[in-house]
Protein backbone atom coordinates (compact mmCIF):
# COMPACT_ATOMS: atom_id res chain seq x y z
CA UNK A 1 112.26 99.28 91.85
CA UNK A 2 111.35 95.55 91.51
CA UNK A 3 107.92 96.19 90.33
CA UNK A 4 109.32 99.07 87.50
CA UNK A 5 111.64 96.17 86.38
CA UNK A 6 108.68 93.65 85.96
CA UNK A 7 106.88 95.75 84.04
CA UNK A 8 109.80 96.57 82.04
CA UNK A 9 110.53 92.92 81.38
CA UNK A 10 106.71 92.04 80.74
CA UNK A 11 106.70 94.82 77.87
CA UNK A 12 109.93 93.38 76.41
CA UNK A 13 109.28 89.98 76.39
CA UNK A 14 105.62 88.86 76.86
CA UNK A 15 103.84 91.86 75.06
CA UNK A 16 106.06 92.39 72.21
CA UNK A 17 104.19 92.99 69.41
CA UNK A 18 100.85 93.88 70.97
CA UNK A 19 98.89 97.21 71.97
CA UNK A 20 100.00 96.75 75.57
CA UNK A 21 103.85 96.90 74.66
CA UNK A 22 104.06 100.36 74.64
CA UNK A 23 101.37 101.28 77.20
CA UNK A 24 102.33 102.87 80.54
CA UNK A 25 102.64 100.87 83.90
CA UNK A 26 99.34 101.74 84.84
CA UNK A 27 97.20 100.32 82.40
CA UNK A 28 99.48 97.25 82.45
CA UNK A 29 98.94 96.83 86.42
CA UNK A 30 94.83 97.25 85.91
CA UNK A 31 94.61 94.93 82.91
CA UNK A 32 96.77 92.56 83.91
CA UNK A 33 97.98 92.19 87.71
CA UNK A 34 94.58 92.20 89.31
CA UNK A 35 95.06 88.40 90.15
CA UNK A 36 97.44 88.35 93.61
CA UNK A 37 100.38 86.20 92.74
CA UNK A 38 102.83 84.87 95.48
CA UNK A 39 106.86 85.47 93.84
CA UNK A 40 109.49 83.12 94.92
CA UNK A 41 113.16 83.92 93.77
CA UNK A 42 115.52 81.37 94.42
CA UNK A 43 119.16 81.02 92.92
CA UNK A 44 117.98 80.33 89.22
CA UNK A 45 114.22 80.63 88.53
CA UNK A 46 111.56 82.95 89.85
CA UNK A 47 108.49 81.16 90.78
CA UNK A 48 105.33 82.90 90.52
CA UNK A 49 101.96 80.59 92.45
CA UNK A 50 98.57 81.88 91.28
């Protein structure tokens, strides 16, 4: 569910405007989440460490 809602917000506000806004989560998660990421929530940001 967290992952679908990633990709959901990646579309809508990083790729806007670009051939990868309307491409399915597939294609999105091979092009661009090959590069492990560690993702820290806390109360008001979400940290993401390369």
């Amino acid at each position: 569910m967290a992952a679908q809602l990633l990709v959901v917000a990646l579309r809508r506000l990083a790729l806007a405007g670009t051939d990868l806004a309307l491409s399915q989560a597939s294609p999105l998660r091979v092009k661009l989440f090959k590069i492990g990421a560690l993702v820290t929530v806390s109360v008001r940001r979400v940290y993401v460490r390369l």
